[in-house]
Protein backbone atom coordinates (compact mmCIF):
# COMPACT_ATOMS: atom_id res chain seq x y z
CA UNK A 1 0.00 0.00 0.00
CA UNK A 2 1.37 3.35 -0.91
CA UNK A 3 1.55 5.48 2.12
CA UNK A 4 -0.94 8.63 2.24
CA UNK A 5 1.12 11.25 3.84
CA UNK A 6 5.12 11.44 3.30
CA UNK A 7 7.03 13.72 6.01
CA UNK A 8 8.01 16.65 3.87
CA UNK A 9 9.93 18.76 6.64
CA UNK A 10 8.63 21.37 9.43
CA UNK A 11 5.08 21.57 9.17
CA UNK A 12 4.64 20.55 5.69
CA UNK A 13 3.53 17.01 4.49
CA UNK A 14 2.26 15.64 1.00
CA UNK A 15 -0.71 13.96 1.13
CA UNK A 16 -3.20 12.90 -2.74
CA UNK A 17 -5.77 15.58 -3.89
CA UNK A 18 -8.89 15.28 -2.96
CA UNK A 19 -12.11 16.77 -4.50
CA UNK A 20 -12.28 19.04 -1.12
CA UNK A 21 -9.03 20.85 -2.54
CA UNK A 22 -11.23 22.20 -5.81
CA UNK A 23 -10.70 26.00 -4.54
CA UNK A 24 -7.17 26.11 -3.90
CA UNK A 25 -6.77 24.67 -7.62
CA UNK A 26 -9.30 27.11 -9.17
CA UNK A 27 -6.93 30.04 -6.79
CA UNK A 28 -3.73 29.39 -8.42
CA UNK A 29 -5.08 29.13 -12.12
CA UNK A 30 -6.60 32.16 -11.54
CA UNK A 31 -3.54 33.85 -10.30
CA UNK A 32 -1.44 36.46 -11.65
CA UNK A 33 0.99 33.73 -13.56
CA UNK A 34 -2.05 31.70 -14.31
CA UNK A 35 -0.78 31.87 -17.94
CA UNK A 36 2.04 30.00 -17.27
CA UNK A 37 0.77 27.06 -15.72
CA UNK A 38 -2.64 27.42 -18.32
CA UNK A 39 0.14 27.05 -21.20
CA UNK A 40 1.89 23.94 -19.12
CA UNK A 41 -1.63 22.21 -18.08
CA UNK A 42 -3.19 19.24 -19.65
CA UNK A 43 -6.74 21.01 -19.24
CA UNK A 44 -7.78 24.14 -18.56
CA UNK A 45 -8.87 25.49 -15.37
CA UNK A 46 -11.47 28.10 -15.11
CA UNK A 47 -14.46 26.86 -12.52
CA UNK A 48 -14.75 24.89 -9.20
CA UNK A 49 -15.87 22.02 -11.86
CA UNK A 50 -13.08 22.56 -13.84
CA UNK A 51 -10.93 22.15 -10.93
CA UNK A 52 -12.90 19.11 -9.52
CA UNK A 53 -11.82 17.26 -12.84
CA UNK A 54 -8.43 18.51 -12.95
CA UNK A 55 -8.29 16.75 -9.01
CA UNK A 56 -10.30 13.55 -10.11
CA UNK A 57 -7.53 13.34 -13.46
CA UNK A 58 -4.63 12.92 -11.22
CA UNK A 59 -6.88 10.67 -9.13
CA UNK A 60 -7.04 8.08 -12.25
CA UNK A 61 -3.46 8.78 -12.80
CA UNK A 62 -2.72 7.64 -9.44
CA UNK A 63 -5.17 4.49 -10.22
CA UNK A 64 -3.56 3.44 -13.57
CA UNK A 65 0.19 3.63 -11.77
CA UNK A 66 1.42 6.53 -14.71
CA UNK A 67 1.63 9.54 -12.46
CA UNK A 68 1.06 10.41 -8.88
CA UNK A 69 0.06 14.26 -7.68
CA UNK A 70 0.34 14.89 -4.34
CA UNK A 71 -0.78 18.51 -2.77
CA UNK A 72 2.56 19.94 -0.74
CA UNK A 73 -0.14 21.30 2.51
CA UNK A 74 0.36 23.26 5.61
CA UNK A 75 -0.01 21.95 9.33
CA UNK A 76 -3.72 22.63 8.59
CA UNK A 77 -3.75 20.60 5.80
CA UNK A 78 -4.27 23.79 3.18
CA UNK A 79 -2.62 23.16 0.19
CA UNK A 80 0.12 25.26 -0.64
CA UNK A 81 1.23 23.98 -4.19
CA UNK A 82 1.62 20.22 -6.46
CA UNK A 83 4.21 17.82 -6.46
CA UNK A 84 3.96 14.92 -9.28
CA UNK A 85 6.05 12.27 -10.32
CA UNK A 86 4.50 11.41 -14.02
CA UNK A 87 5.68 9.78 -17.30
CA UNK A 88 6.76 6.99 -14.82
CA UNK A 89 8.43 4.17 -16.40
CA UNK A 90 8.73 0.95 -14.86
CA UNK A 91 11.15 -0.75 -17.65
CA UNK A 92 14.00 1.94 -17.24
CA UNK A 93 12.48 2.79 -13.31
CA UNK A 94 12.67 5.98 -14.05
CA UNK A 95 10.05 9.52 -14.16
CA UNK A 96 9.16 13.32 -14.77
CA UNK A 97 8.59 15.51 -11.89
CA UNK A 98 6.65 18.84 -12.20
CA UNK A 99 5.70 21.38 -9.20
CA UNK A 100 3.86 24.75 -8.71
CA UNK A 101 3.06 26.64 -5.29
CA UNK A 102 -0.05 28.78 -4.83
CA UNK A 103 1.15 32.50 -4.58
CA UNK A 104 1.15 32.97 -1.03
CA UNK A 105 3.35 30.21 -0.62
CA UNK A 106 6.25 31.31 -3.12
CA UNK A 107 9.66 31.85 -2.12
CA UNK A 108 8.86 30.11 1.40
CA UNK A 109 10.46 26.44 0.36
CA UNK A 110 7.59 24.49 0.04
CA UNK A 111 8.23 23.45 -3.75
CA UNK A 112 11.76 22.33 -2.72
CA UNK A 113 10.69 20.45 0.22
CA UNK A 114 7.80 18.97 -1.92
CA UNK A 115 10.75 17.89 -4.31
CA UNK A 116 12.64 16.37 -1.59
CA UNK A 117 9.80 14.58 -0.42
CA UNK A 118 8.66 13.66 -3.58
CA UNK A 119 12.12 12.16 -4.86
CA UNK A 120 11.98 9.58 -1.49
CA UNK A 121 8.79 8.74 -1.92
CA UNK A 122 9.52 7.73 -5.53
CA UNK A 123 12.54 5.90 -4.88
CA UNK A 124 11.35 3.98 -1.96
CA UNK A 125 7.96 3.63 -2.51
CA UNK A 126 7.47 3.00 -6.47
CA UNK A 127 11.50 1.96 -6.52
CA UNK A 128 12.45 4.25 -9.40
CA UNK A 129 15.83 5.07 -9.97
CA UNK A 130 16.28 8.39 -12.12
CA UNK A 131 13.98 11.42 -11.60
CA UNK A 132 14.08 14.34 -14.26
CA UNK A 133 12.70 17.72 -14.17
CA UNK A 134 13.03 20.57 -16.43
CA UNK A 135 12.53 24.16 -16.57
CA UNK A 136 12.82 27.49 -18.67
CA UNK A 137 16.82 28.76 -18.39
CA UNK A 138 15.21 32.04 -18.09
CA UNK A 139 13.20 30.86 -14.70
CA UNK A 140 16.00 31.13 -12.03
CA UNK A 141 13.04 30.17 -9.15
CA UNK A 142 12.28 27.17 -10.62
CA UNK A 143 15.95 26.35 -11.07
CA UNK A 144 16.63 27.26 -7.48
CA UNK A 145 13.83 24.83 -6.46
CA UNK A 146 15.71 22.13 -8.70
CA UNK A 147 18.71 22.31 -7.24
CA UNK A 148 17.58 23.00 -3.73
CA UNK A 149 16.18 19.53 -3.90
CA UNK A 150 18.91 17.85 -4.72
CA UNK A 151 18.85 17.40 -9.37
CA UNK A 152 22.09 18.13 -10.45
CA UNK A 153 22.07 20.08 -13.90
CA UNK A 154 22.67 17.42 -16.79
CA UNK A 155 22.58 20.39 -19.98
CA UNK A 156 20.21 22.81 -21.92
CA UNK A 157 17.85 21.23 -24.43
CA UNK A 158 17.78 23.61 -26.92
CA UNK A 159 14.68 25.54 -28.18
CA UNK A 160 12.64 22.68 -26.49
CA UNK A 161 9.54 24.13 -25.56
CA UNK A 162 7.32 27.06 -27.57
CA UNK A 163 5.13 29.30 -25.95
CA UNK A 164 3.03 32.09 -27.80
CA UNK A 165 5.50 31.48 -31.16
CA UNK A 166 8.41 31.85 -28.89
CA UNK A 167 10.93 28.82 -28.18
CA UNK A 168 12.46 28.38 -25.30
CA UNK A 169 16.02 26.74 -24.29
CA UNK A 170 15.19 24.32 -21.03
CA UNK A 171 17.51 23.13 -18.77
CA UNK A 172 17.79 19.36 -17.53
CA UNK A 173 18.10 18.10 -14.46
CA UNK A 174 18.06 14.45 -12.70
CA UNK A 175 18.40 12.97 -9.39
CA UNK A 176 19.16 9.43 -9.21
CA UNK A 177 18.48 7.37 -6.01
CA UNK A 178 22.09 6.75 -5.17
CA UNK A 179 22.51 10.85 -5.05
């Protein structure tokens, strides 16, 4: 059984998303770098109901064992951002992790110790052995949250990504359980 809560450090745990979580979704899509994450998400995110089948898609997810979301929350259990572990790959044991925070909780941590948490959980609970993550070069927080959680930089794939007819270098970076 996979465990429901995963220590994430000082007050902070991961626990899965539940439908009760629908408003702190709908909050950060609707906030000021909404556009960002709109361009990034898999579905778009405009209404409570919108977010209520944003929470029950990583709920399936979870189900079919191909990616698993957890909400980074608060000693109140509030959530505070996303953690996910997805394009998991049980040949090569190996996955793509992804994170955002809700705005009052950027620049406090909680992505990095969501990362931290995150990377355990994957390698001792799903026994992967290479995470990956990537971000914009020109996103230093994101990079900061990368490296704060222990994925080295592995290079710049170049012109990866396009956003708005721009392309966009991205910078790799892994952590492998024996890190």
């Amino acid at each position: 059984m996979i465990s429901e809560s995963v220590e994430a450090g000082g007050t902070l745990a991961l626990r899965p998303w539940a439908e009760r979580d629908a408003g702190a979704v709908v909050a950060v899509f609707a906030s000021p770098r909404a556009g960002e994450m709109a361009r990034q998400a898999d579905q778009p995110v405009d209404s409570a109901e919108d977010a209520v089948r944003w929470v029950a898609r990583r709920q399936r997810e979870w189900a079919a064992g191909t990616a698993y979301a957890f909400a980074v929350v608060d000693g109140e259990g509030a959530p505070l951002g996303n953690v996910a572990v997805g394009a998991v790959n049980r040949t090569h044991a190996t996955g793509w992790v992804s994170y955002w925070t809700v705005p009052g909780a950027r620049g406090r941590n909680v992505a990095t110790y969501g990362c931290r948490a995150l990377s355990r959980w994957a390698f001792d609970e799903l026994g992967l052995f290479r995470l990956e993550l990537g971000h914009r070069v020109n996103n230093p927080a994101s990079c900061g949250v990368a490296r704060g959680a222990g994925f080295a930089v592995e290079g710049i794939q170049r012109q990866k990504l396009a956003y708005d007819g721009v392309r966009h270098d991205v910078e790799l970076h892994a952590r492998l359980a024996t890190d």
